[in-house]
N, C-alpha and C. Protein backbone atom coordinates (compact mmCIF):
# COMPACT_ATOMS: atom_id res chain seq x y z
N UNK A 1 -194.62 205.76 -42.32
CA UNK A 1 -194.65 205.85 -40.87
C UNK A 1 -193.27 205.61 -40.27
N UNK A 2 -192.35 204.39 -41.05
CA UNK A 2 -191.25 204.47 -40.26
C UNK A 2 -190.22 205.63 -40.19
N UNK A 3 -190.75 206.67 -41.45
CA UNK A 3 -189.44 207.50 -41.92
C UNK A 3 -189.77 208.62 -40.57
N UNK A 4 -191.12 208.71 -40.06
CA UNK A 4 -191.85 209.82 -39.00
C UNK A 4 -190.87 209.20 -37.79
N UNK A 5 -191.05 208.05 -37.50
CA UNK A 5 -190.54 207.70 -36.09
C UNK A 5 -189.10 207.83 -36.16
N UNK A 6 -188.38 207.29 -37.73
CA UNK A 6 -186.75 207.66 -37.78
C UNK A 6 -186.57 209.32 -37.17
N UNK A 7 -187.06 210.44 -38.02
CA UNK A 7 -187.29 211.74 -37.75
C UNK A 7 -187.44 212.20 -36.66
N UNK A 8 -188.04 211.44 -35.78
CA UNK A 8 -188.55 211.93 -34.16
C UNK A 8 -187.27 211.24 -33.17
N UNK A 9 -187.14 209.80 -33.65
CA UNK A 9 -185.69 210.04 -32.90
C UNK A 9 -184.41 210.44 -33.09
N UNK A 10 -184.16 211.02 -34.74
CA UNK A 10 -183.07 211.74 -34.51
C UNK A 10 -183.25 213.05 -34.09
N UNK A 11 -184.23 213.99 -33.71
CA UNK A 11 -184.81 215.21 -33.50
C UNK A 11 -184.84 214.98 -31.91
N UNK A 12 -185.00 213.81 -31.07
CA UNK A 12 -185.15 213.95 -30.41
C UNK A 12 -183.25 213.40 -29.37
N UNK A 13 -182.56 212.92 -30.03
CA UNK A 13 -181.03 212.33 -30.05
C UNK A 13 -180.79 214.05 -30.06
N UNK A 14 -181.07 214.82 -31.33
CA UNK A 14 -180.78 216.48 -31.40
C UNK A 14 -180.49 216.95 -30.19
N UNK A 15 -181.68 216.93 -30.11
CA UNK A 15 -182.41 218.06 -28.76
C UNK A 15 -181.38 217.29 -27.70
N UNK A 16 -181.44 216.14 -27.14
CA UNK A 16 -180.54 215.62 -26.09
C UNK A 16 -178.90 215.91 -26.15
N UNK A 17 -178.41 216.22 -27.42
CA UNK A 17 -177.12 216.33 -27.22
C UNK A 17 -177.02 217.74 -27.35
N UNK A 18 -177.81 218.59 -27.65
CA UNK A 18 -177.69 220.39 -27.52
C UNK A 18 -177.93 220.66 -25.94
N UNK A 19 -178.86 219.75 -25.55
CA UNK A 19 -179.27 220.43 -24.25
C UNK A 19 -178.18 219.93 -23.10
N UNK A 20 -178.14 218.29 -23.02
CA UNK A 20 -177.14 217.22 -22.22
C UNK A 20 -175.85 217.71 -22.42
N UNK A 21 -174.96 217.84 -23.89
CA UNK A 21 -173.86 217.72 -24.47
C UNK A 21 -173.70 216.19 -24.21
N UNK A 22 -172.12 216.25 -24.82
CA UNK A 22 -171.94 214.61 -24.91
C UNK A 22 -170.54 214.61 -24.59
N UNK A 23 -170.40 213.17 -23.64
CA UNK A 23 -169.39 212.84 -22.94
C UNK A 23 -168.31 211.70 -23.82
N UNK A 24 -167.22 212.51 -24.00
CA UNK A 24 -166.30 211.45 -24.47
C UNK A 24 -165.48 211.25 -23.59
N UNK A 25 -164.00 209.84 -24.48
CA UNK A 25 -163.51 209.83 -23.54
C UNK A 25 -163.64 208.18 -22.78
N UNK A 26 -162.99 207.74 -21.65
CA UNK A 26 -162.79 206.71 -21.01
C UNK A 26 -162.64 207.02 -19.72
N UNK A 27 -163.01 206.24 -19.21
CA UNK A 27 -162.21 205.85 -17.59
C UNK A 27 -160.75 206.47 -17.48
N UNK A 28 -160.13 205.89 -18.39
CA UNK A 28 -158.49 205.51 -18.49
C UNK A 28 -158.25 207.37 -18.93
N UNK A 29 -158.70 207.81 -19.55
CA UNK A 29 -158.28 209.57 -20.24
C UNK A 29 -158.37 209.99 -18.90
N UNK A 30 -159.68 209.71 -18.14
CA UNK A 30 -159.92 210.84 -17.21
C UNK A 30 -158.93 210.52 -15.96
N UNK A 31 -158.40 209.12 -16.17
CA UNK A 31 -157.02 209.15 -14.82
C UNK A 31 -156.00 209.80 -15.51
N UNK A 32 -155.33 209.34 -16.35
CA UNK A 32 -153.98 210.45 -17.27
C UNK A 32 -154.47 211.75 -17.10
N UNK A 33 -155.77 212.21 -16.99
CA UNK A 33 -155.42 213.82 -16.95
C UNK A 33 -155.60 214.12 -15.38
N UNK A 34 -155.04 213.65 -14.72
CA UNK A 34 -154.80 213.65 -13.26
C UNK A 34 -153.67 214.07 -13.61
N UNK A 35 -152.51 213.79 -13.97
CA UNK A 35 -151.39 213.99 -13.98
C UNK A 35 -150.67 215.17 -14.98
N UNK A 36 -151.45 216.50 -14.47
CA UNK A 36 -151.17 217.33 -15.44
C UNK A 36 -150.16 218.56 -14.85
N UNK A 37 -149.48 218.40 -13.97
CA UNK A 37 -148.32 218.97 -13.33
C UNK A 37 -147.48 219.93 -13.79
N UNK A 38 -147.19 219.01 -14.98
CA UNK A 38 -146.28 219.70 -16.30
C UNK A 38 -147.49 220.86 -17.31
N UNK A 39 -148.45 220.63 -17.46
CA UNK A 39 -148.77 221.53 -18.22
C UNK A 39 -148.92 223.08 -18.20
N UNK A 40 -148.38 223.52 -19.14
CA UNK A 40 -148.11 224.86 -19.00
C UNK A 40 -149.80 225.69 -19.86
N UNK A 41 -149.76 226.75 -19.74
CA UNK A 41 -151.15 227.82 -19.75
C UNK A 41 -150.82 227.57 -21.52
N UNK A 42 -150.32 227.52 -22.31
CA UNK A 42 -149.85 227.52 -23.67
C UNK A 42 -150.61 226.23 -24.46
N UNK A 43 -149.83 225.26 -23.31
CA UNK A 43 -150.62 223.70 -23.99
C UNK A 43 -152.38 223.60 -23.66
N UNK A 44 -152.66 224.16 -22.19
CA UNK A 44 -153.85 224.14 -21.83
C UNK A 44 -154.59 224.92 -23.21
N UNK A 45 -154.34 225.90 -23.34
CA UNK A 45 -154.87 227.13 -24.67
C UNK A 45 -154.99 226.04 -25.98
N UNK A 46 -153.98 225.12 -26.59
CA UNK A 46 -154.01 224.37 -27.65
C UNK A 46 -155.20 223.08 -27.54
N UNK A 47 -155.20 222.46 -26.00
CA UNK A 47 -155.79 221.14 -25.76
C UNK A 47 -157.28 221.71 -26.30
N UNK A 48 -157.25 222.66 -25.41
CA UNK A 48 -158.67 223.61 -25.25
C UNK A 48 -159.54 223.50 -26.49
N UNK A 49 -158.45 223.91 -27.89
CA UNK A 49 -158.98 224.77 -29.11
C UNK A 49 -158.79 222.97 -29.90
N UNK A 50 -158.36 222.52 -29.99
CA UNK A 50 -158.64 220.52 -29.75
C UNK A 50 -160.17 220.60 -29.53
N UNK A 51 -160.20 220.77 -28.59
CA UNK A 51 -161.46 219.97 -27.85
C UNK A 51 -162.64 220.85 -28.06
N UNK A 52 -162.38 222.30 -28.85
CA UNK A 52 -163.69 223.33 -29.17
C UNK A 52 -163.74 222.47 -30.90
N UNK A 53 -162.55 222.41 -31.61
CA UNK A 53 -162.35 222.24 -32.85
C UNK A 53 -163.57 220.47 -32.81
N UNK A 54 -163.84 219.67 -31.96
CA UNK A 54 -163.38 218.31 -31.63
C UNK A 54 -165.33 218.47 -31.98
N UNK A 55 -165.29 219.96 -30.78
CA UNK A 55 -166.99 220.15 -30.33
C UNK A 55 -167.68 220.19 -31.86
N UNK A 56 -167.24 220.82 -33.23
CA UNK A 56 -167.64 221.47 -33.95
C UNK A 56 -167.87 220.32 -34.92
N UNK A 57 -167.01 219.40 -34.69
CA UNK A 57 -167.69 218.25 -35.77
C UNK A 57 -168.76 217.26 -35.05
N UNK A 58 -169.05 217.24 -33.94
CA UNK A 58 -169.80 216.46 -33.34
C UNK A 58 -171.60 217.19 -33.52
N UNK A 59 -171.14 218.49 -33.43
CA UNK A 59 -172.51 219.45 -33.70
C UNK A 59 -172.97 219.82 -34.70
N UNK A 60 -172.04 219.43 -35.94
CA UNK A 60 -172.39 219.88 -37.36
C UNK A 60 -173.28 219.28 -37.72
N UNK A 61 -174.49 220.02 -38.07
CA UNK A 61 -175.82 219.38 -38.85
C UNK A 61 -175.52 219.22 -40.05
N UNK A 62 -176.57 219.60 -40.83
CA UNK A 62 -176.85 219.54 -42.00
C UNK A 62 -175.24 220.66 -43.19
N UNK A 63 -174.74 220.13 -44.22
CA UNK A 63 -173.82 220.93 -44.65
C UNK A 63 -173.73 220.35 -45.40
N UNK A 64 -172.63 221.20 -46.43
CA UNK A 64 -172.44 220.26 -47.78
C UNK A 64 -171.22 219.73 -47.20
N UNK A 65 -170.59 218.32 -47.69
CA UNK A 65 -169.19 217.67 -47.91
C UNK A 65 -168.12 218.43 -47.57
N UNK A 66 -167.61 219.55 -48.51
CA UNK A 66 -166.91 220.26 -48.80
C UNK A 66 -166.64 220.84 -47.15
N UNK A 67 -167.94 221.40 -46.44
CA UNK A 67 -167.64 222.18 -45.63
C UNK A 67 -167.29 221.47 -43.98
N UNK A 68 -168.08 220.31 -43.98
CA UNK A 68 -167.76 219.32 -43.60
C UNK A 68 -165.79 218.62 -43.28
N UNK A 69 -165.84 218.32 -44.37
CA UNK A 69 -164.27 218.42 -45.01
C UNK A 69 -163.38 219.41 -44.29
N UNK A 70 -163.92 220.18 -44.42
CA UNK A 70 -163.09 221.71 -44.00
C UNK A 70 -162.91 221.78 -42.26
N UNK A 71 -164.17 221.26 -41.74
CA UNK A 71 -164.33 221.27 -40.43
C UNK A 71 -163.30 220.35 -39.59
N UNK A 72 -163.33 218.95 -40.68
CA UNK A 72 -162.41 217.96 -39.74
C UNK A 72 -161.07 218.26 -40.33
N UNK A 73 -160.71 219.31 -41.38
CA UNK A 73 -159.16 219.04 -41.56
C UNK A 73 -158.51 220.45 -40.32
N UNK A 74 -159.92 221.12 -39.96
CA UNK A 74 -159.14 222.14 -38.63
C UNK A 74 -158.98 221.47 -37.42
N UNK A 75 -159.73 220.51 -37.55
CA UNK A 75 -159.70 219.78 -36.45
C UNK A 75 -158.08 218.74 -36.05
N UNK A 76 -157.78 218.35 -36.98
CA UNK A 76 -156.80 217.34 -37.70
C UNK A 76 -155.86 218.30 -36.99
N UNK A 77 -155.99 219.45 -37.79
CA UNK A 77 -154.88 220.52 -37.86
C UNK A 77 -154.74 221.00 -35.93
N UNK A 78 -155.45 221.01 -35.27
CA UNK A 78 -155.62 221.58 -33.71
C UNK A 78 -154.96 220.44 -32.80
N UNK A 79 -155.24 218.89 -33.42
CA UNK A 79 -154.97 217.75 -32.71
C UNK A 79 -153.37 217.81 -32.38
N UNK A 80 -153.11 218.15 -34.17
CA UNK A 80 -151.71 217.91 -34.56
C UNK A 80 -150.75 218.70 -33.83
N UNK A 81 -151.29 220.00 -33.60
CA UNK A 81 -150.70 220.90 -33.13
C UNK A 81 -150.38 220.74 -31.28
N UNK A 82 -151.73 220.25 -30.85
CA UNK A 82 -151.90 219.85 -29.36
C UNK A 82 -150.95 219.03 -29.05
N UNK A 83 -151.05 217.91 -29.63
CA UNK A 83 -149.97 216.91 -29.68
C UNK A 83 -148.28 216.63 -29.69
N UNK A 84 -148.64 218.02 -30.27
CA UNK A 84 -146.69 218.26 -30.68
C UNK A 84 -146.88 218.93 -29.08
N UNK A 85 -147.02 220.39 -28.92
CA UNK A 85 -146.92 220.86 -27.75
C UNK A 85 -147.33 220.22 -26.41
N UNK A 86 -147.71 219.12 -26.27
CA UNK A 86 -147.87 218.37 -25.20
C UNK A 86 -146.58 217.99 -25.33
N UNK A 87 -146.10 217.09 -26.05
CA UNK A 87 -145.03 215.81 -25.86
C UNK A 87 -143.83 216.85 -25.77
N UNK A 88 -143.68 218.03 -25.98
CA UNK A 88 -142.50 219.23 -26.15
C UNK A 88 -142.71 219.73 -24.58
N UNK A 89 -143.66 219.93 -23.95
CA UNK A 89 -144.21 220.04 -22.53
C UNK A 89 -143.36 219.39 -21.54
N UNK A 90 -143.96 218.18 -21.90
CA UNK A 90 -143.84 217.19 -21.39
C UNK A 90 -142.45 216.67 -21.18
N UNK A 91 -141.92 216.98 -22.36
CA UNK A 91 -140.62 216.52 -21.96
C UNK A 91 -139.73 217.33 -21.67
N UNK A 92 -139.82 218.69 -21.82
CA UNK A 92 -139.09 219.51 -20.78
C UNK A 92 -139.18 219.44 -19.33
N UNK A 93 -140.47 219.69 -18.96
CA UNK A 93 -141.05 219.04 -17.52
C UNK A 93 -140.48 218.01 -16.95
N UNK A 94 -140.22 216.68 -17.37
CA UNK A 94 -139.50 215.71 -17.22
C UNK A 94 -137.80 215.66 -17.33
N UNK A 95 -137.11 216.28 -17.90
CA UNK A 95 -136.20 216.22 -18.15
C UNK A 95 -135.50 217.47 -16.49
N UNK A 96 -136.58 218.55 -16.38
CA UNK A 96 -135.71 219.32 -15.24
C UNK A 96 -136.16 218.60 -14.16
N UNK A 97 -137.31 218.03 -14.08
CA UNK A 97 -137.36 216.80 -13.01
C UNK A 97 -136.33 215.94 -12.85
N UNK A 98 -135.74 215.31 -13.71
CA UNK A 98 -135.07 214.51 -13.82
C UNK A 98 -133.73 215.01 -13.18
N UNK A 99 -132.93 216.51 -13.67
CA UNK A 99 -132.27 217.25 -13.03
C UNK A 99 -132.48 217.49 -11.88
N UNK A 100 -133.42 218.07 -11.47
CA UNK A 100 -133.53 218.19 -9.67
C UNK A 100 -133.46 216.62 -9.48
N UNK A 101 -134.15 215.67 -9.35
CA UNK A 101 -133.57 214.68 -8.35
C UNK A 101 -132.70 214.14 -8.43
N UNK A 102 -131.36 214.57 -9.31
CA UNK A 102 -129.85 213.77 -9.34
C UNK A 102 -129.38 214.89 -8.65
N UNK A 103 -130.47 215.85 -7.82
CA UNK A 103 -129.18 217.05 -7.17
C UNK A 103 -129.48 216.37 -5.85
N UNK A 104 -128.58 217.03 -4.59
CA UNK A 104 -128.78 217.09 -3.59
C UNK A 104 -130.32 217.04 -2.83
N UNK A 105 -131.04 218.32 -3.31
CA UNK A 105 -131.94 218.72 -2.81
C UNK A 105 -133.25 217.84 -3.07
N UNK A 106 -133.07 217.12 -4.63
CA UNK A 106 -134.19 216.34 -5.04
C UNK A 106 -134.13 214.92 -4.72
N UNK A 107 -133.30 214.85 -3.42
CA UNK A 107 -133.15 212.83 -2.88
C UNK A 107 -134.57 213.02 -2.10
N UNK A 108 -135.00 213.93 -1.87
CA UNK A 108 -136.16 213.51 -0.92
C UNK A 108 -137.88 213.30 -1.66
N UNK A 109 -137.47 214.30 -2.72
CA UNK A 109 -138.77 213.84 -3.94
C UNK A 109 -138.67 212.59 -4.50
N UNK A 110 -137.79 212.34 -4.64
CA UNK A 110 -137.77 210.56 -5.18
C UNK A 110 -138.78 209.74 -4.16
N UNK A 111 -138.23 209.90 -2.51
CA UNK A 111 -139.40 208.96 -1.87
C UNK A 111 -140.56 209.62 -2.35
N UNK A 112 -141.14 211.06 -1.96
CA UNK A 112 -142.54 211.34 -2.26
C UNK A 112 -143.03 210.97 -3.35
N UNK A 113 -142.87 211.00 -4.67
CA UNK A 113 -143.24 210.69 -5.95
C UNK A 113 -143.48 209.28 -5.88
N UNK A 114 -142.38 208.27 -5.70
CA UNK A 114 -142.70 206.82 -4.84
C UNK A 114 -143.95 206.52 -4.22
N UNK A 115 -144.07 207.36 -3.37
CA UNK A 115 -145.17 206.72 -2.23
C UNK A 115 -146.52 207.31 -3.47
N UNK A 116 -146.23 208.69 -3.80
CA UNK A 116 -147.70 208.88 -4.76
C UNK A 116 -147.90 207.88 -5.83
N UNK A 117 -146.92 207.81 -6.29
CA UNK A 117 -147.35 206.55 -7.58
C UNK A 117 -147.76 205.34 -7.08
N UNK A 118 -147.14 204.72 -5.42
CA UNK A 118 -147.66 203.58 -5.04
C UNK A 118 -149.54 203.52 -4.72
N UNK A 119 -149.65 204.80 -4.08
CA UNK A 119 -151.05 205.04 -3.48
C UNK A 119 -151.88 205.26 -4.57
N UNK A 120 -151.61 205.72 -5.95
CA UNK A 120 -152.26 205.46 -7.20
C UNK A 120 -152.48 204.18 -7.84
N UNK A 121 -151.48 203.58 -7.50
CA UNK A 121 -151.40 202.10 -8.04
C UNK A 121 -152.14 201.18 -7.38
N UNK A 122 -152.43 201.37 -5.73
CA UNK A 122 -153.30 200.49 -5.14
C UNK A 122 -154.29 200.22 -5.24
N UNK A 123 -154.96 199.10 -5.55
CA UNK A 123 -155.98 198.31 -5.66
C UNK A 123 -156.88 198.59 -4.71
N UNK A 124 -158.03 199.33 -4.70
CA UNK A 124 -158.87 199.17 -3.55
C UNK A 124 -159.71 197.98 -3.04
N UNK A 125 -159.54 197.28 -4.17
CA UNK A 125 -160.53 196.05 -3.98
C UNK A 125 -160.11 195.17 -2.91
N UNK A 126 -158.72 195.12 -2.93
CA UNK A 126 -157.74 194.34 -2.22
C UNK A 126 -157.82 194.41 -0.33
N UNK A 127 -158.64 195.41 -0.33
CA UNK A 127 -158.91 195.97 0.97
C UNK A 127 -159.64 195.06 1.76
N UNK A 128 -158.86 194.16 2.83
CA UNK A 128 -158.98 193.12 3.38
C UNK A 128 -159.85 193.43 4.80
N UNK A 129 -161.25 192.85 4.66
CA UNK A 129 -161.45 192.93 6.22
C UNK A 129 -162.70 191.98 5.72
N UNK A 130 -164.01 191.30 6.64
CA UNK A 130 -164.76 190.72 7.22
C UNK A 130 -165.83 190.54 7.97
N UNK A 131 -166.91 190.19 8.25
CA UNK A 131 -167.53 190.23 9.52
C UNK A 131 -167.67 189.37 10.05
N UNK A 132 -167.91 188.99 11.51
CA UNK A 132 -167.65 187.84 11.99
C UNK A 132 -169.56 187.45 12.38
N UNK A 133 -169.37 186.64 13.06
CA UNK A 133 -170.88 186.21 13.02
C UNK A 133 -172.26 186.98 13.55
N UNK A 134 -171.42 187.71 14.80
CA UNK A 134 -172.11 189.48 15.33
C UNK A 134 -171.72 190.32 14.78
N UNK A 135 -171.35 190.14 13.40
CA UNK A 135 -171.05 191.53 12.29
C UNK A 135 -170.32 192.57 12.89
N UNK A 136 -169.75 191.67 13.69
CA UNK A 136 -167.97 193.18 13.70
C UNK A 136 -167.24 192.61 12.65
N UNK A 137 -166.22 193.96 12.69
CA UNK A 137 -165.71 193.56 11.66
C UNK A 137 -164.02 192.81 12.05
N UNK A 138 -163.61 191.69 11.14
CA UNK A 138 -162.43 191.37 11.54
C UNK A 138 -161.27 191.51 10.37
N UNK A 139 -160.47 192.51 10.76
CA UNK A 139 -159.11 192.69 9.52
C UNK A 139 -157.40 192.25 9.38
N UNK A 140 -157.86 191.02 11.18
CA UNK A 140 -156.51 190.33 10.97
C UNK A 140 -156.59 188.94 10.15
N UNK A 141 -155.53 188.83 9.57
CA UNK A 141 -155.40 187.76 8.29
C UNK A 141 -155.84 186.44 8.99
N UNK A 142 -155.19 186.05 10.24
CA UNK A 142 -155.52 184.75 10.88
C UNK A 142 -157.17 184.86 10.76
N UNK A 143 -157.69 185.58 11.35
CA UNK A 143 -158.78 185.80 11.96
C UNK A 143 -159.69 185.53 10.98
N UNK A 144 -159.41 186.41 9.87
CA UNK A 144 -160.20 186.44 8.75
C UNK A 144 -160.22 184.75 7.87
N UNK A 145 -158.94 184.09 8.06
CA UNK A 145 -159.09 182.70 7.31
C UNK A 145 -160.11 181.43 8.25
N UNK A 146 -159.81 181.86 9.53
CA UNK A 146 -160.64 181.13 10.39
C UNK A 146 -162.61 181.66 10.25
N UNK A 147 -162.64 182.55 9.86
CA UNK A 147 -163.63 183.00 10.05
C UNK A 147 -164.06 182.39 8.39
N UNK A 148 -163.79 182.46 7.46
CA UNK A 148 -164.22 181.84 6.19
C UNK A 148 -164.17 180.37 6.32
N UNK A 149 -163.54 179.46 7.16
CA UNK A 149 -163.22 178.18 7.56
C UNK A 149 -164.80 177.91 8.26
N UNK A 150 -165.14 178.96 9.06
CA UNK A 150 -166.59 178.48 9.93
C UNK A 150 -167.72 178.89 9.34
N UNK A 151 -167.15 179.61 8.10
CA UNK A 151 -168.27 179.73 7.30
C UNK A 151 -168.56 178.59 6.19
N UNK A 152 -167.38 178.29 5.88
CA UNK A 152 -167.78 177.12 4.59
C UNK A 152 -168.38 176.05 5.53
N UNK A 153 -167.65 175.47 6.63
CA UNK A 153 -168.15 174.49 7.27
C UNK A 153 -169.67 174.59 8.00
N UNK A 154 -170.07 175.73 8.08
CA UNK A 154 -171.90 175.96 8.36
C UNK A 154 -172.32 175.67 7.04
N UNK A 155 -171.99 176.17 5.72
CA UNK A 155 -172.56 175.94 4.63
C UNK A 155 -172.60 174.56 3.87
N UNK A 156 -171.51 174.04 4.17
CA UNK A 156 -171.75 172.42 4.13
C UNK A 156 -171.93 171.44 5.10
N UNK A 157 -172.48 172.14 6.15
CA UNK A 157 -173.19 170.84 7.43
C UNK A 157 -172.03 170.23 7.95
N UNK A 158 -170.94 171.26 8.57
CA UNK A 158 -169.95 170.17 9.28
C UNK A 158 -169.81 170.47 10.51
């Protein structure tokens, strides 16, 4: 009986990842590929055949070793390849960047790039505001410390 119920949930794990697919990946991948500026139609074509090569071992059923084997060394082989042509991308991209803003014309992308990396970097949590006792809201700093001051002091009877 247990080998029936093993059987039904990997048949049924099957069926969910043919029909669902499956999500890899992090939080953290899916912000870095925000920043794909530099990529050219060449690297996109390599990441791509990565990530079909990536699909093919995740879907492989039943096979012998051998073929198996075969599957993850194309895979190996697609990564390897992605990898080189990213960081070769990448650093051309960067490097004529780097050229335009030591020219004349690129002093003014330095602030913009600045302010984008700052507004990426900001913390939303940090986002300061309050309600006061008729639930408006209060977002000056004084206001807001006085207002936590009349709150602790209701909560401890003063």
């Amino acid at each position: 009986m247990t080998s029936t119920i093993r059987d039904v949930a990997k048949e049924t794990l099957r069926v969910a990842k043919e029909t669902l697919g499956v999500a890899i990946g992090t939080s953290r991948a899916h912000k870095s590929r925000r920043e794909s500026w530099w990529l050219s139609d060449d690297v996109q074509t390599k990441v791509a055949l990565k990530h079909r090569r990536f699909r093919e071992i995740i879907t492989f059923g039943e096979g012998s070793p051998a073929e198996r084997t075969r599957v993850e060394e194309r895979y190996k082989e697609a990564k390897r390849e992605a990898k080189k042509d990213v960081a070769i991308s990448k650093g051309k991209a960067y490097e004529y960047l780097y050229r335009k803003l030591h020219s004349k014309e690129g002093a003014n992308d330095i602030y913009r790039i600045a302010k984008a990396r700052e507004r990426r970097s900001r913390d939303l949590d940090n986002i300061k505001y309050i309600k006061d006792v008729a639930g408006k809201s209060i977002v000056r700093e004084d206001l807001i410390r006085t207002r936590w001051e009349e709150y602790f002091a209701s909560l401890f009877g003063r």
